[in-house]
Protein backbone atom coordinates (compact mmCIF):
# COMPACT_ATOMS: atom_id res chain seq x y z
CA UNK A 1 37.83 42.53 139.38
CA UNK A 2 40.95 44.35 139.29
CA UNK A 3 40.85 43.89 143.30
CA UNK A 4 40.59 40.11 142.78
CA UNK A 5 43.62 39.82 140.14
CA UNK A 6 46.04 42.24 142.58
CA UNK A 7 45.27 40.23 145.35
CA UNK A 8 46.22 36.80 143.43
CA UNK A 9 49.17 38.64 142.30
CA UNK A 10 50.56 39.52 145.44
CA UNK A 11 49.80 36.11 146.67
CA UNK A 12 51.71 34.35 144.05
CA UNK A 13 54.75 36.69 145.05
CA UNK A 14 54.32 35.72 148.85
CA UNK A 15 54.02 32.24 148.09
CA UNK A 16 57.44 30.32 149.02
CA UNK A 17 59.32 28.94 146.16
CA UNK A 18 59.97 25.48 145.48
CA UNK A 19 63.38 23.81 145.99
CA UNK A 20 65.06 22.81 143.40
CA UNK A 21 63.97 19.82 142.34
CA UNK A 22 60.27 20.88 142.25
CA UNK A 23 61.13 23.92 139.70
CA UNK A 24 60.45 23.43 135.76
CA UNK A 25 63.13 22.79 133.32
CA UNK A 26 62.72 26.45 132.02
CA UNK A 27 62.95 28.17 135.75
CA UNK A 28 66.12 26.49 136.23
CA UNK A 29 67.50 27.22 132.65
CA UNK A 30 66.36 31.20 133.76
CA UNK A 31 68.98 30.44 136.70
CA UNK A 32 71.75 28.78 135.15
CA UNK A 33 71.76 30.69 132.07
CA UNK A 34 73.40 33.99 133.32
CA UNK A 35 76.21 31.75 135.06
CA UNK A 36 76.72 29.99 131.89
CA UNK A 37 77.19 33.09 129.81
CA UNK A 38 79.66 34.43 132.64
CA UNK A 39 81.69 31.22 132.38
CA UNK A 40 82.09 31.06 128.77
CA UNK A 41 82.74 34.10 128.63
CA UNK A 42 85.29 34.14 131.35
CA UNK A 43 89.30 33.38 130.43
CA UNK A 44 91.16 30.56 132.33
CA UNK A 45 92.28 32.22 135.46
CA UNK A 46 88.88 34.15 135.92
CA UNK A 47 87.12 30.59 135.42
CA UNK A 48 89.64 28.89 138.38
CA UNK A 49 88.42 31.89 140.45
CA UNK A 50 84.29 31.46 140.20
CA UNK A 51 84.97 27.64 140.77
CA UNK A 52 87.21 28.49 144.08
CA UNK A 53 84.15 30.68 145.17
CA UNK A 54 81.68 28.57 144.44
CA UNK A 55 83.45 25.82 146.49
CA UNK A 56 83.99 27.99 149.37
CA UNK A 57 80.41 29.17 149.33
CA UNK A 58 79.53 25.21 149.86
CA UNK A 59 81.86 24.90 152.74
CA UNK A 60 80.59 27.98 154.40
CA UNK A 61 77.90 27.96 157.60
CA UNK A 62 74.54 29.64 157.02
CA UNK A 63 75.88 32.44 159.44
CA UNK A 64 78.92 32.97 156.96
CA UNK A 65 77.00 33.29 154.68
CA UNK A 66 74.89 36.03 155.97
CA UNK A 67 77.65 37.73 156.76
CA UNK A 68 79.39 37.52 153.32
CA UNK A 69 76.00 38.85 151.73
CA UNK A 70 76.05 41.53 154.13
CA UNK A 71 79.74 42.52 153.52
CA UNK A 72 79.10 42.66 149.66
CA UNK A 73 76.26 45.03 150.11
CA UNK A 74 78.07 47.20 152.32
CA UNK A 75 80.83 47.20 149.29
CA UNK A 76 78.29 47.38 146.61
CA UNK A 77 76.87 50.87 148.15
CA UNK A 78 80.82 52.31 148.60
CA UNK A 79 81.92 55.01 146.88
CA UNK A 80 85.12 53.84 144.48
CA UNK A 81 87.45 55.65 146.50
CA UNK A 82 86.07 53.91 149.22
CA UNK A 83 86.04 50.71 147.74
CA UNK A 84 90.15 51.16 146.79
CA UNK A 85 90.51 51.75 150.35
CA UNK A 86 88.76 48.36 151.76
CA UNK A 87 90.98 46.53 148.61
CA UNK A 88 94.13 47.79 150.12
CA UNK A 89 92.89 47.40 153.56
CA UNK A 90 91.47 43.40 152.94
CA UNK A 91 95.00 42.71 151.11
CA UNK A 92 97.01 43.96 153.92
CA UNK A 93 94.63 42.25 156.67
CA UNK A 94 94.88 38.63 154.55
CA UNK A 95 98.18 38.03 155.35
CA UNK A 96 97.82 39.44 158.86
CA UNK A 97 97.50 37.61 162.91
CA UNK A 98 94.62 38.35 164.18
CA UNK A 99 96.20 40.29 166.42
CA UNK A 100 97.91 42.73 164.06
CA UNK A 101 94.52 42.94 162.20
CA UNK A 102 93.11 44.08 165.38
CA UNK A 103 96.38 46.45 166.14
CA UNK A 104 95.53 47.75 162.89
CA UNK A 105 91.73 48.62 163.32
CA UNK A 106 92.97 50.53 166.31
CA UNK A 107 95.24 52.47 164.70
CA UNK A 108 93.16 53.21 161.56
CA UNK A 109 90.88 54.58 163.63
CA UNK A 110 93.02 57.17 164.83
CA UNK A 111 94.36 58.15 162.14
CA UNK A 112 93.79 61.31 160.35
CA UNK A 113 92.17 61.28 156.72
CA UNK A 114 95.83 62.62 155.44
CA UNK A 115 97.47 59.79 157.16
CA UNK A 116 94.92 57.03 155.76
CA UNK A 117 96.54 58.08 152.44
CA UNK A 118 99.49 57.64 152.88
CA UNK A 119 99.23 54.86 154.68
CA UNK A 120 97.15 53.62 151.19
CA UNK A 121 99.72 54.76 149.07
CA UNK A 122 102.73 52.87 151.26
CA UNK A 123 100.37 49.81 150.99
CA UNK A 124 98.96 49.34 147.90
CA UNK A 125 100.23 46.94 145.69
CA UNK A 126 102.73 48.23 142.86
CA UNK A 127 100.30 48.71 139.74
CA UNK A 128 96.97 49.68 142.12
CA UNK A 129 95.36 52.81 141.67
CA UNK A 130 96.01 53.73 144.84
CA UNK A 131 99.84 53.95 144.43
CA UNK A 132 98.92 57.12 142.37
CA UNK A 133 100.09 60.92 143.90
């Protein structure tokens, strides 16, 4: 018996879930509800920000996609000193050519771990952590 109700269980967890339109009004209220809370909750600027994302996510390719789920992963599982490093890096690299982005890999990877720092610190924005000595 106990079998019989694992095997159902693990079933129901393999079987592929509906789109949208086919899920009840209370499985989509289980989805929206956590977004709802976080835009209520959420001042004006912070609100304009979600919608921008939310747009972009729409525009993007499911290959974009991928690979924005993979680079938030790779963030998620940084250390914070890591992730300071990859916000200074990303807001350098946004207002870069590709070229100099690619001038700068190269010579990131050659630097030193005492040079990275103070290439942080010449970088960061006035006000960021890593300005700090």
């Amino acid at each position: 018996m106990l079998l019989l109700a694992f095997s159902a269980t693990s079933a129901a967890q393999n079987a592929p879930l509906p789109e949208w339109d086919k899920l009840t009004p209370q499985q989509r209220e289980a989805l929206i509800a956590p977004v709802r809370d976080r835009w209520n909750d959420a001042p004006p600027p912070q609100r304009e920000r979600m919608l921008q994302h939310g747009q972009r996510w729409q525009s993007m390719t499911p290959e974009q996609r991928e690979l924005a789920r993979r680079g938030r992963h790779r963030f998620e599982n940084m250390t914070p000193a890591q992730r300071e490093q990859a916000r200074v890096l990303f807001a350098q690299m946004r207002s870069m050519t590709p070229e100099q982005r690619e001038a700068l890999r190269e010579r990131w990877g050659k630097m030193t771990p005492e040079q990275r720092q103070e290439w942080l610190k010449a970088n960061a924005a006035p006000g960021d952590p890593a300005k700090r000595p």
